[in-house]
N, C-alpha and C. Protein backbone atom coordinates (compact mmCIF):
# COMPACT_ATOMS: atom_id res chain seq x y z
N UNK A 1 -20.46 0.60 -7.40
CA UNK A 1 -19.05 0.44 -7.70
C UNK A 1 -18.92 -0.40 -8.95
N UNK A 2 -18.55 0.00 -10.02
CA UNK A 2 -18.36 -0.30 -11.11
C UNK A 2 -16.83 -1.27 -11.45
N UNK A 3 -16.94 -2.76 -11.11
CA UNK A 3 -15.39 -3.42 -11.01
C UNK A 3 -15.43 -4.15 -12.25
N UNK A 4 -15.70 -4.77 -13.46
CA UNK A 4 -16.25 -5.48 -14.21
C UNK A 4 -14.87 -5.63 -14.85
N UNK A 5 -14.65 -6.86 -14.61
CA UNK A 5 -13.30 -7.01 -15.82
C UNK A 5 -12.22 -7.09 -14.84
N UNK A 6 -12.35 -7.13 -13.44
CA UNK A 6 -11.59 -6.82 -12.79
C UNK A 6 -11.71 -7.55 -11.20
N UNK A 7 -10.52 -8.58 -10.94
CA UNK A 7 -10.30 -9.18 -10.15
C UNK A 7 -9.55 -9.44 -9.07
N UNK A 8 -9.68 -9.00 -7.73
CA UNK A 8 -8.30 -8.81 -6.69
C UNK A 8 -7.54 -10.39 -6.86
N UNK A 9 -6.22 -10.41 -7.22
CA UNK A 9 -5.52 -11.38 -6.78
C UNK A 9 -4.71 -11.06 -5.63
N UNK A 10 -4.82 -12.53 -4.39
CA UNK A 10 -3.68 -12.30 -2.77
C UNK A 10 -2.32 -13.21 -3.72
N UNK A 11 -1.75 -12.39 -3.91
CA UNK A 11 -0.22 -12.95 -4.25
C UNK A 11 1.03 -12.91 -3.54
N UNK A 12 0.91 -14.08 -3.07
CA UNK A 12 1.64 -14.41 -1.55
C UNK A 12 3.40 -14.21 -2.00
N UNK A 13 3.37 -14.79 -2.96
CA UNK A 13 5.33 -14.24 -3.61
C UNK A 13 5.18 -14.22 -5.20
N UNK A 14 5.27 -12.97 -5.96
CA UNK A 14 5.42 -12.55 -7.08
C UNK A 14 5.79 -13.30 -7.85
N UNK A 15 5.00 -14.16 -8.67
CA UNK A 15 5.73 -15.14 -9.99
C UNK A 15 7.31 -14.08 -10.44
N UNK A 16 7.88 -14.26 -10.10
CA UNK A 16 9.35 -13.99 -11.05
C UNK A 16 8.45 -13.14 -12.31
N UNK A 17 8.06 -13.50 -13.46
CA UNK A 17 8.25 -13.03 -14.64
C UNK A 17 6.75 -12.47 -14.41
N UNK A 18 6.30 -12.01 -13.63
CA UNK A 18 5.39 -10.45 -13.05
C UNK A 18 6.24 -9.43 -12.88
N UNK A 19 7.30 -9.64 -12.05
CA UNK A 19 7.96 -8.81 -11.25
C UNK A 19 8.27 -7.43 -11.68
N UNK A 20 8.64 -7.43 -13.16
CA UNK A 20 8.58 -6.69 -14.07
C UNK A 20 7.46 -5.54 -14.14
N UNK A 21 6.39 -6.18 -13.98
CA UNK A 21 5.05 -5.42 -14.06
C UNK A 21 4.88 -4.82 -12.86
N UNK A 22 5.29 -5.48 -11.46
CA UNK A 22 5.13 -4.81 -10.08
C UNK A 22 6.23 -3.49 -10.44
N UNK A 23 7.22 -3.60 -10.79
CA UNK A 23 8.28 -2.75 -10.89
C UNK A 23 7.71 -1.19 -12.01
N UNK A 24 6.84 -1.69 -13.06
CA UNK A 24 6.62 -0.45 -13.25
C UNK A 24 4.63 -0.26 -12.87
N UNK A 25 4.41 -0.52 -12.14
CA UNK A 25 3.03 -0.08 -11.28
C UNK A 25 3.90 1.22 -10.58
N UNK A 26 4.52 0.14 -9.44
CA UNK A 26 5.69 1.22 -8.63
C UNK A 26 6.14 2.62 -9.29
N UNK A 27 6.90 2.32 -10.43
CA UNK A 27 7.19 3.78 -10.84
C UNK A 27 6.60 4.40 -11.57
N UNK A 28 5.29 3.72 -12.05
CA UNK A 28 4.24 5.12 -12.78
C UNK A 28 3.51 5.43 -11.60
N UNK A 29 3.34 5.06 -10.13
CA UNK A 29 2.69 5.61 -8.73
C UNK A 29 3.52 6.43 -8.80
N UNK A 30 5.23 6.61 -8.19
CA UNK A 30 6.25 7.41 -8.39
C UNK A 30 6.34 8.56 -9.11
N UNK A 31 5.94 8.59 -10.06
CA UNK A 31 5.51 9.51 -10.79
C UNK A 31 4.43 10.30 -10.91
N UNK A 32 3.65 9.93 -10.80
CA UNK A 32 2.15 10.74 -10.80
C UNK A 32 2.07 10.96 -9.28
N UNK A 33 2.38 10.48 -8.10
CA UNK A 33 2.77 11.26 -6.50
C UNK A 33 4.15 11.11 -5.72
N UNK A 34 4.42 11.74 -5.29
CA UNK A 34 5.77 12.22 -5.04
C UNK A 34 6.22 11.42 -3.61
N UNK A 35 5.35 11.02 -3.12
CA UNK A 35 5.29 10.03 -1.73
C UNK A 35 4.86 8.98 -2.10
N UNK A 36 4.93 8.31 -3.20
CA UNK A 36 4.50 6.96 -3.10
C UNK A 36 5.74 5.88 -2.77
N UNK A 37 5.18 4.94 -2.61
CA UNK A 37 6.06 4.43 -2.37
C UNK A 37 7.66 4.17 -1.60
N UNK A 38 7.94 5.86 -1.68
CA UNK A 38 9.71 6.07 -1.12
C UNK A 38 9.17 7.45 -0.27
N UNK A 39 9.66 7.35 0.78
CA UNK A 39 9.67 8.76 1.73
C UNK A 39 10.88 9.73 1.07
N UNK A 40 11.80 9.45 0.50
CA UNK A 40 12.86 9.75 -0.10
C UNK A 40 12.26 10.46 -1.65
N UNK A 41 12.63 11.99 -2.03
CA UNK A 41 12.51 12.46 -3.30
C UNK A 41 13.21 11.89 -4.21
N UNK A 42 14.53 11.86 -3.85
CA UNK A 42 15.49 11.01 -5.19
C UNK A 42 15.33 9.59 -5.52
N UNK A 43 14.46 8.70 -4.78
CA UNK A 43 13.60 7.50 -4.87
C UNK A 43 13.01 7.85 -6.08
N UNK A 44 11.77 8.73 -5.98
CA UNK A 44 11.17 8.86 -6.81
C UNK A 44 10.88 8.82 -8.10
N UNK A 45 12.64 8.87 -8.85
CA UNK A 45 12.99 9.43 -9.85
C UNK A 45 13.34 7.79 -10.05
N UNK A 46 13.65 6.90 -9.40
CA UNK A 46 14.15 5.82 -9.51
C UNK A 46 14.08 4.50 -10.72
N UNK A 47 14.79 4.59 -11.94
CA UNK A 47 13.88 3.68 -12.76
C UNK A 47 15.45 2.36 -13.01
N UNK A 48 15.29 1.89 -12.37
CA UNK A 48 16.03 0.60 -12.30
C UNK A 48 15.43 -0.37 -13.73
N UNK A 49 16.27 -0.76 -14.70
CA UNK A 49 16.23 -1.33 -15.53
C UNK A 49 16.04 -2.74 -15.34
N UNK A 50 16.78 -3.36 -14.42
CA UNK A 50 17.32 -4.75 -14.21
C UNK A 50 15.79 -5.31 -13.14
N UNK A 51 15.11 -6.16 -13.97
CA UNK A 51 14.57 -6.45 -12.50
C UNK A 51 15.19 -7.63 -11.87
N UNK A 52 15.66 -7.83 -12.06
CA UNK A 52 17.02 -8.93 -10.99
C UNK A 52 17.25 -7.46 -9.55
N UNK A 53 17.73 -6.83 -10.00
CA UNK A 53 18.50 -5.94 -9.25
C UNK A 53 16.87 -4.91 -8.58
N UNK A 54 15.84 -5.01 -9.15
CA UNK A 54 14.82 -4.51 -8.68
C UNK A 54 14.19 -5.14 -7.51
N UNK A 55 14.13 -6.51 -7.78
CA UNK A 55 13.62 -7.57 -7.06
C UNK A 55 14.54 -7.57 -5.90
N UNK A 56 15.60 -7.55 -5.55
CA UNK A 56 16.81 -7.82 -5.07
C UNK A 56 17.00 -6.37 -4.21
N UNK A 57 17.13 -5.12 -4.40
CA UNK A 57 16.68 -4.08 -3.84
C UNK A 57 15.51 -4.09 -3.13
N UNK A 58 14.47 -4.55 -3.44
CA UNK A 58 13.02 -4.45 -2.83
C UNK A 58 13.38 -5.55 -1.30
N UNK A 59 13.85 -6.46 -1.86
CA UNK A 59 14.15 -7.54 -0.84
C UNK A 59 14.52 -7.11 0.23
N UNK A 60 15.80 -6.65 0.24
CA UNK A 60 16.83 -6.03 1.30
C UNK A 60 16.20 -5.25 1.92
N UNK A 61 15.10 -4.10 1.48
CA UNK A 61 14.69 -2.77 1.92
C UNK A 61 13.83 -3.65 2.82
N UNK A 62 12.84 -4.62 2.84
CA UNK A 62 11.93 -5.17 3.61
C UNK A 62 12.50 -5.71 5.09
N UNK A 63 12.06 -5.17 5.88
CA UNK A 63 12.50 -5.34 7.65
C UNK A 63 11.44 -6.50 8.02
N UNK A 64 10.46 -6.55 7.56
CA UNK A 64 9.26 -7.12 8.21
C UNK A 64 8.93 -7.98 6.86
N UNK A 65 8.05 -8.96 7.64
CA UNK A 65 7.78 -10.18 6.43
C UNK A 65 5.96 -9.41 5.76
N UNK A 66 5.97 -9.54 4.47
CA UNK A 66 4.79 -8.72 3.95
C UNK A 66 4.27 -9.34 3.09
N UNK A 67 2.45 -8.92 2.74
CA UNK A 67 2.00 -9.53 1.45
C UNK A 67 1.31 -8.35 0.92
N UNK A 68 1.32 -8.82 -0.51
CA UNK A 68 0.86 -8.00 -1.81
C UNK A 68 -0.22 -8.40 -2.09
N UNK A 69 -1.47 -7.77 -2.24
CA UNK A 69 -2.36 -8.10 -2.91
C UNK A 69 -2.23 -7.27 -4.38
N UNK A 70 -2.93 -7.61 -5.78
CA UNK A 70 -2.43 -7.01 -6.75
C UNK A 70 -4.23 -6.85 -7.46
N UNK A 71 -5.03 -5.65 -8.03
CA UNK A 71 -5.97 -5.87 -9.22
C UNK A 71 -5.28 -5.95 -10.10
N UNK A 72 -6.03 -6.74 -11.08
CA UNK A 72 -5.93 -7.31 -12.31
C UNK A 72 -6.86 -6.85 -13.36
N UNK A 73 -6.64 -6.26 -14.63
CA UNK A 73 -7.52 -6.07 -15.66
C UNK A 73 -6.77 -6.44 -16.74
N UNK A 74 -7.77 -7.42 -18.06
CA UNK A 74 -7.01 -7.97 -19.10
C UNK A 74 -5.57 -8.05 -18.54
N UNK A 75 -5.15 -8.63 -18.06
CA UNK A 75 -3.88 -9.07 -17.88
C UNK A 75 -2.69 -8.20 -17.41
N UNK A 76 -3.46 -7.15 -16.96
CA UNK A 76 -2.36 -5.69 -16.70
C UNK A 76 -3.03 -5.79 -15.40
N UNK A 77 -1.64 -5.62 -14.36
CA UNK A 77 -1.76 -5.07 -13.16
C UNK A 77 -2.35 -3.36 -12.83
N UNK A 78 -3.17 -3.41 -12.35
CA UNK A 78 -3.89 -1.57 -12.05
C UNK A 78 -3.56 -0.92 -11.09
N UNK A 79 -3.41 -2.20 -9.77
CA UNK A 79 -3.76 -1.34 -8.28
C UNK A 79 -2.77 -2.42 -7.33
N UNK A 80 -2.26 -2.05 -6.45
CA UNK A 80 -1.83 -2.67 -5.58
C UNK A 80 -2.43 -2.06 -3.86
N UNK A 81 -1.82 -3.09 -3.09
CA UNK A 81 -1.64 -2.79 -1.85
C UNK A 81 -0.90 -4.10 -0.61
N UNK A 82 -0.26 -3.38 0.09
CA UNK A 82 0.51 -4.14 0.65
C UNK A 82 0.14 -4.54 2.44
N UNK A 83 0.64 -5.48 2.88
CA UNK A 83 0.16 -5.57 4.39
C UNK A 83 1.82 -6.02 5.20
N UNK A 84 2.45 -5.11 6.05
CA UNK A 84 3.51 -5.67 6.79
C UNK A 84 2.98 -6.13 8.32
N UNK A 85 4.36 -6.93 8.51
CA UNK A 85 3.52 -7.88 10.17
C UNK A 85 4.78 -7.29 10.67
N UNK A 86 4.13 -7.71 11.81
CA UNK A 86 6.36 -7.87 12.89
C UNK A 86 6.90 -9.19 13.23
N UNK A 87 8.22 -8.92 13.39
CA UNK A 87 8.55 -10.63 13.79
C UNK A 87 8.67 -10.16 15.32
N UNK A 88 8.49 -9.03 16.38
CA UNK A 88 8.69 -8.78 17.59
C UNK A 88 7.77 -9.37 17.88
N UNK A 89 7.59 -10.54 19.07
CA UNK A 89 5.94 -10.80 19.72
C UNK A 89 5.66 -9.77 20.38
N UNK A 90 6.15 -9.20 20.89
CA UNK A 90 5.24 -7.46 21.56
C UNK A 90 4.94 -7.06 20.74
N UNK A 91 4.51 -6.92 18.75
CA UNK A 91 3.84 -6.20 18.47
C UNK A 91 3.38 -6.92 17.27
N UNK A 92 3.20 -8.18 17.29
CA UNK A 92 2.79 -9.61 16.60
C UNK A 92 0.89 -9.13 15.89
N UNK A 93 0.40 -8.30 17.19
CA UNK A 93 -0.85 -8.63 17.21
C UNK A 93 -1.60 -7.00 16.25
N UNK A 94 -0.43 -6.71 15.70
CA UNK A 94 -0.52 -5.23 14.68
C UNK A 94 0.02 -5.36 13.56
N UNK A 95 -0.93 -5.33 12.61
CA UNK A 95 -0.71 -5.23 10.87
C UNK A 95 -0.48 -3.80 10.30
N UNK A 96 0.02 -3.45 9.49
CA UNK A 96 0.23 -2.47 8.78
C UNK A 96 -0.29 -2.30 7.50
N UNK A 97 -1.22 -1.50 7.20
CA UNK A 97 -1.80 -1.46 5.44
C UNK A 97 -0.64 -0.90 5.00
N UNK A 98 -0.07 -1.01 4.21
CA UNK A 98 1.32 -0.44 3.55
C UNK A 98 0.28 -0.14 1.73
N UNK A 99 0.98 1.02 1.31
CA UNK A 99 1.40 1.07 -0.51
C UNK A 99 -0.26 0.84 -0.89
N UNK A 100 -1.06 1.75 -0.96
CA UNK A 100 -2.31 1.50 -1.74
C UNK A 100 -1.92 2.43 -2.86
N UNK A 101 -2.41 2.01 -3.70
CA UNK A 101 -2.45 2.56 -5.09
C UNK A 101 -3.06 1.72 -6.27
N UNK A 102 -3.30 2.87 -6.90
CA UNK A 102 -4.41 2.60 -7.89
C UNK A 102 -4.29 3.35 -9.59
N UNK A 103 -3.64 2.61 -10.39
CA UNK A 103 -3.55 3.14 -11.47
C UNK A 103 -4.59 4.60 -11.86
N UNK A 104 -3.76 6.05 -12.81
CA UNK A 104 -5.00 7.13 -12.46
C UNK A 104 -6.06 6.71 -13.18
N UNK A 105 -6.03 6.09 -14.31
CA UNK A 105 -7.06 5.73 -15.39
C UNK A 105 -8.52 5.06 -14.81
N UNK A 106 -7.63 3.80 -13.92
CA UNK A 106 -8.81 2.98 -13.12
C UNK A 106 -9.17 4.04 -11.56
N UNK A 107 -8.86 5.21 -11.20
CA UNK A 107 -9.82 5.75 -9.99
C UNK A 107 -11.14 5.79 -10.41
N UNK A 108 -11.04 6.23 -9.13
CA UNK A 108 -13.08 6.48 -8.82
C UNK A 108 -14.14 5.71 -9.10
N UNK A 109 -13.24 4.46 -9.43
CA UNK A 109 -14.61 3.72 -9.93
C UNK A 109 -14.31 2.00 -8.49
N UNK A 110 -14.16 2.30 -7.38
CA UNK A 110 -14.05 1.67 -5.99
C UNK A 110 -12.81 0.84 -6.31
N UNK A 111 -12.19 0.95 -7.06
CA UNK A 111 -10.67 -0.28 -6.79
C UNK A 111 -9.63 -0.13 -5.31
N UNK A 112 -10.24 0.63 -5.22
CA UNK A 112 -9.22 1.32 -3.60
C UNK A 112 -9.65 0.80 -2.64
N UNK A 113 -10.79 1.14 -2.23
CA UNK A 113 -11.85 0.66 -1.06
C UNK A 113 -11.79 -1.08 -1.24
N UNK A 114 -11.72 -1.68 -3.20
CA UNK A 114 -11.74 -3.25 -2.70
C UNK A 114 -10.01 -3.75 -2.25
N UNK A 115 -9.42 -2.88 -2.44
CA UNK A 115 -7.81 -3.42 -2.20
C UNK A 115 -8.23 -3.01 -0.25
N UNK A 116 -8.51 -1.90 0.20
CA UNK A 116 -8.33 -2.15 1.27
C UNK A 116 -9.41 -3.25 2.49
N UNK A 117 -10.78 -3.42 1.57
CA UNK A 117 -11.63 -4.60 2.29
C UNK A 117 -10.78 -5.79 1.70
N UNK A 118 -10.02 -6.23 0.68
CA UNK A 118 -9.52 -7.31 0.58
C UNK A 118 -8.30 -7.87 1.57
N UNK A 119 -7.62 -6.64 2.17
CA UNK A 119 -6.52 -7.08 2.97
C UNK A 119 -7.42 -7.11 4.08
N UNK A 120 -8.39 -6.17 4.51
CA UNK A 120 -9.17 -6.56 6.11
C UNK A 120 -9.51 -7.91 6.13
N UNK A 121 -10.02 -8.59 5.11
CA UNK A 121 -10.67 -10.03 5.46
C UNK A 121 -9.66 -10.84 5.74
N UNK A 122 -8.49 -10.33 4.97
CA UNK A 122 -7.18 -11.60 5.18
C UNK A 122 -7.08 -11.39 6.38
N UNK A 123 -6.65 -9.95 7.04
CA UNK A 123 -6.32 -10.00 8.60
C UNK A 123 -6.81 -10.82 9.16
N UNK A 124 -8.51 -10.53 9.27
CA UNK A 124 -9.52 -11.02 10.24
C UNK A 124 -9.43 -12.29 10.10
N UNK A 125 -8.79 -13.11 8.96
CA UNK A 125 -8.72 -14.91 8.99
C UNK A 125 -7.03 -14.93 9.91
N UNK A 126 -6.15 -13.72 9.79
CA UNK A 126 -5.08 -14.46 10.61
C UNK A 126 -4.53 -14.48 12.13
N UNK A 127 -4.69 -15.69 12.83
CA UNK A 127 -4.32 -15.84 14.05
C UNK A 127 -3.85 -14.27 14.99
N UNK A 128 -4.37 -13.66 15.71
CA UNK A 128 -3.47 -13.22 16.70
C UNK A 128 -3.47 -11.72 16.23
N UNK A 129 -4.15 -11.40 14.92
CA UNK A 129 -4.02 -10.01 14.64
C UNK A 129 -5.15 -9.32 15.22
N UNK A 130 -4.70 -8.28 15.91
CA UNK A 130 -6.13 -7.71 16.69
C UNK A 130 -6.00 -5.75 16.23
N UNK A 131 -5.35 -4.99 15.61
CA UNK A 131 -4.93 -3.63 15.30
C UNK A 131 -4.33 -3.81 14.10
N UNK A 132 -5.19 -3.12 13.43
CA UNK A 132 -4.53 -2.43 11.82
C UNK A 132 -4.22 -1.10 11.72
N UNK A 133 -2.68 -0.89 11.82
CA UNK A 133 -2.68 0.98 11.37
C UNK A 133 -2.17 1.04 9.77
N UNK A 134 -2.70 2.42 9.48
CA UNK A 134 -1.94 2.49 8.54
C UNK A 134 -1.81 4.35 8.20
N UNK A 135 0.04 5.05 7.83
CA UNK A 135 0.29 6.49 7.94
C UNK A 135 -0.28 6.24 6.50
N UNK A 136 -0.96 7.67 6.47
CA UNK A 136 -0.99 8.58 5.42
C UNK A 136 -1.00 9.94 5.52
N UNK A 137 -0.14 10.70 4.58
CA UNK A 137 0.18 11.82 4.33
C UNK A 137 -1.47 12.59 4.35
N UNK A 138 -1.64 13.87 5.42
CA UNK A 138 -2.51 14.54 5.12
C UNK A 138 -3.10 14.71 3.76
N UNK A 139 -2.70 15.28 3.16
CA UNK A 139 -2.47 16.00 1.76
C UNK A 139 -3.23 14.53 0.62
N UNK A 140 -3.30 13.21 0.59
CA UNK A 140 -3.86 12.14 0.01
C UNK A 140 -5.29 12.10 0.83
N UNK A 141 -6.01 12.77 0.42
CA UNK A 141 -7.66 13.06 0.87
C UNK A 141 -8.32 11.99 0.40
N UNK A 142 -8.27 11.27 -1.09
CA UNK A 142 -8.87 10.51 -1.39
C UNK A 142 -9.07 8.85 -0.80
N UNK A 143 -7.20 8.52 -0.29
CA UNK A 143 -7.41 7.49 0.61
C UNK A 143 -7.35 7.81 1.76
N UNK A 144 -7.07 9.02 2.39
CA UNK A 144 -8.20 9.26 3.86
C UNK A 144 -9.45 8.52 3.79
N UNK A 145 -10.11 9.19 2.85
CA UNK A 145 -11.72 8.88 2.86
C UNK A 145 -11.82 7.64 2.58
N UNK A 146 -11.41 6.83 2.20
CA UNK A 146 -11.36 5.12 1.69
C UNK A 146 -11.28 4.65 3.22
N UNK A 147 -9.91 4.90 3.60
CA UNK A 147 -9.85 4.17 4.96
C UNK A 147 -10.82 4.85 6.00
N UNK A 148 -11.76 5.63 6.11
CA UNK A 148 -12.41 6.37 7.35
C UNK A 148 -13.83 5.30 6.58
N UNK A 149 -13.57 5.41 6.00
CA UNK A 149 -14.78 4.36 4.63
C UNK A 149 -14.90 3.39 5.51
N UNK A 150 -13.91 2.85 5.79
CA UNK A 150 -13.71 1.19 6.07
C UNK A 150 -13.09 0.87 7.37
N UNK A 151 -14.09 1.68 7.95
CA UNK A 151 -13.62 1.96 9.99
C UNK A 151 -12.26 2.09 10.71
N UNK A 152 -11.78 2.82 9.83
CA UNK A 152 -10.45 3.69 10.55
C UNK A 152 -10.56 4.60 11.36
N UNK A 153 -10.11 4.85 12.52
CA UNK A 153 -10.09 6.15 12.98
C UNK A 153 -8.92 6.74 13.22
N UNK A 154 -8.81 8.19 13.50
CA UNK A 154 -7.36 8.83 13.43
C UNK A 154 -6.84 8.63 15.13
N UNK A 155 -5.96 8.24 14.62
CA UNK A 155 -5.56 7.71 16.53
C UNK A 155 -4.15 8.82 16.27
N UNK A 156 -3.15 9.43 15.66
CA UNK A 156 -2.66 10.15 16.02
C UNK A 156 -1.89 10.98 14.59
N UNK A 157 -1.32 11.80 14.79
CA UNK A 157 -0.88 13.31 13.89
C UNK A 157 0.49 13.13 13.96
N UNK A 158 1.43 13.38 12.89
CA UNK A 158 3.28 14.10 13.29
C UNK A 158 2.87 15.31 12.12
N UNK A 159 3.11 16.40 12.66
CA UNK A 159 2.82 17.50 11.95
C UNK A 159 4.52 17.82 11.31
N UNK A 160 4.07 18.23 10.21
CA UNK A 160 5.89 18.84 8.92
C UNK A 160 6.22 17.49 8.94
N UNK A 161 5.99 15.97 9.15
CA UNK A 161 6.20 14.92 8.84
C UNK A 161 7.51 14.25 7.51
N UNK A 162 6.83 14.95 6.62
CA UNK A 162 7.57 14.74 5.10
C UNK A 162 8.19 16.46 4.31
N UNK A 163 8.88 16.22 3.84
CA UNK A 163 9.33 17.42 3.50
C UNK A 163 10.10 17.35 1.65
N UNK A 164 9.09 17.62 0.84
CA UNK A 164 9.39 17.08 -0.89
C UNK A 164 9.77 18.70 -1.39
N UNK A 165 10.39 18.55 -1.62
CA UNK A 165 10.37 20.24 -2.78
C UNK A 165 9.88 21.44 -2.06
N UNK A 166 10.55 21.49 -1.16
CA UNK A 166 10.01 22.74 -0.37
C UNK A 166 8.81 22.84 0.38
N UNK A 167 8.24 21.43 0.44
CA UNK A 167 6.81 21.80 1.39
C UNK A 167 6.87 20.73 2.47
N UNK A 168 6.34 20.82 3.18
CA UNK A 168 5.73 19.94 4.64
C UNK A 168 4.48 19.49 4.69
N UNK A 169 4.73 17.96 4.58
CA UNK A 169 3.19 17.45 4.58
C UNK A 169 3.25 16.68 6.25
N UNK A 170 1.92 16.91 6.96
CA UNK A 170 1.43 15.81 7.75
C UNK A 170 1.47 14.58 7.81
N UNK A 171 1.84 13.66 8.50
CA UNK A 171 1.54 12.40 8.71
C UNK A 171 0.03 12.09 9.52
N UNK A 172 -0.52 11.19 9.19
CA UNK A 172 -1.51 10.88 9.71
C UNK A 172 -1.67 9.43 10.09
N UNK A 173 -1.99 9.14 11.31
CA UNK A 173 -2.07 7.46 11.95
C UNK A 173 -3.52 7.09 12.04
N UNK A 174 -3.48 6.09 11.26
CA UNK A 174 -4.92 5.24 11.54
C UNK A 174 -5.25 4.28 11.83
N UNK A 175 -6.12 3.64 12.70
CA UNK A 175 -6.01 2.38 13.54
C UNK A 175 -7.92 2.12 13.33
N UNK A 176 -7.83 0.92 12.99
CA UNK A 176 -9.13 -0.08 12.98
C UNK A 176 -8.59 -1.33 13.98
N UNK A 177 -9.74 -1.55 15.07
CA UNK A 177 -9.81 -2.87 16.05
C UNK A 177 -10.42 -3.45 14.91
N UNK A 178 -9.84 -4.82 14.64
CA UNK A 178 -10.30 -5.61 14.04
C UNK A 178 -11.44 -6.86 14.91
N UNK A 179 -11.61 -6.71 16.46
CA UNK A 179 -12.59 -6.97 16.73
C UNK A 179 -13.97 -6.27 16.79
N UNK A 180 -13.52 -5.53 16.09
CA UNK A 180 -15.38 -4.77 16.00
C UNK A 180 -15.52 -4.81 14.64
C-alpha cells in the first residue's frame, strides 16, 4: 500500500476555515457518484456557495452525534469517512461507518481500507461499543471489498433499495463484532 505523503487526521469538530474544503470533497464525491453522500438525486446537484449556510445545513441534517476522520495530502483534503453513534441506550452499543470516500485521483493505492481501519481502532478504544454496521449500495464493489477486507460480514439485503435515474440499486448491511 503505497500512502507516502499522506496522513489520516481524527477531526473531532472541523476548524471553521476547513469547512470550506469538507464542503467541496462532498461535492466533487457528488459528482463523480450519484449516491454519495445524499440518498436524494436533486442533493446531488447541490453546490451551496455560503459555507455558513453549508455548515449550518449539515448541522440540522445530523440526528445522531458523529465523527469525521479526514486524509490529508500537501495540505488538500483526499478522503474522508464518517462514524455515527445513538443517543438511544438500546442501541448505544452500535456504531455506524457512515460516507467513505476517496478522492478518484488518490484510489487504489489503500486510502480506503486506512480510513476504514482508522475508525475501527477508534471504536475498539470507545466504552460500550460492541457492533459496527455499515449500508452500502450493491453496485459500489470496490468498498464492498474494503469492508469484507476488514471483517465485515453481510448480515442483511433491501433489494430496489435506491432508485437514481431510472434504475434500482440494492442496499447492502454489514456488521463487524468488534469483539473478535
Amino acid at each position: 500500500m503505497h500512502t507516502s505523503n499522506v496522513s489520516p487526521l481524527l477531526i473531532e469538530e472541523l476548524p471553521f476555515g476547513r469547512f470550506g474544503e469538507y464542503r467541496d470533497l462532498v461535492l466533487a464525491a457528488r459528482k463523480s457518484d450519484p449516491f454519495a453522500f445524499s440518498p436524494e438525486p436533486s442533493e446531488c446537484q447541490t453546490t451551496i456557495d455560503s459555507v455558513d449556510a453549508w455548515k449550518d445545513r449539515l448541522v440540522r441534517q445530523s440526528r445522531f452525534p458523529f465523527q469525521l476522520f479526514f486524509l490529508e495530502a500537501g495540505g488538500t483534503l483526499i478522503g474522508m469517512g464518517g462514524i455515527k453513534f445513538h443517543h438511544d441506550e438500546r442501541f448505544q452499543h452500535n456504531a455506524h461507518l457512515q460516507s467513505l470516500y476517496v478522492r478518484q485521483e488518490y484510489r487504489r493505492r489503500g486510502f480506503g481500507r486506512l480510513l476504514v481501519e482508522k475508525r475501527l481502532e477508534f471504536l475498539k478504544q470507545q466504552p460500550g461499543i460492541r457492533n459496527v454496521l455499515c449500508e452500502i449500495f450493491s453496485s459500489q464493489v470496490p468498498s464492498l471489498q474494503i469492508h469484507f477486507r476488514c471483517g465485515f460480514r453481510r448480515c442483511g439485503r433491501v433489494d430496489k433499495f435506491l432508485h437514481v435515474n431510472g434504475v434500482f440499486y440494492d442496499s447492502l448491511l454489514l456488521q463487524k463484532d468488534l469483539r473478535n
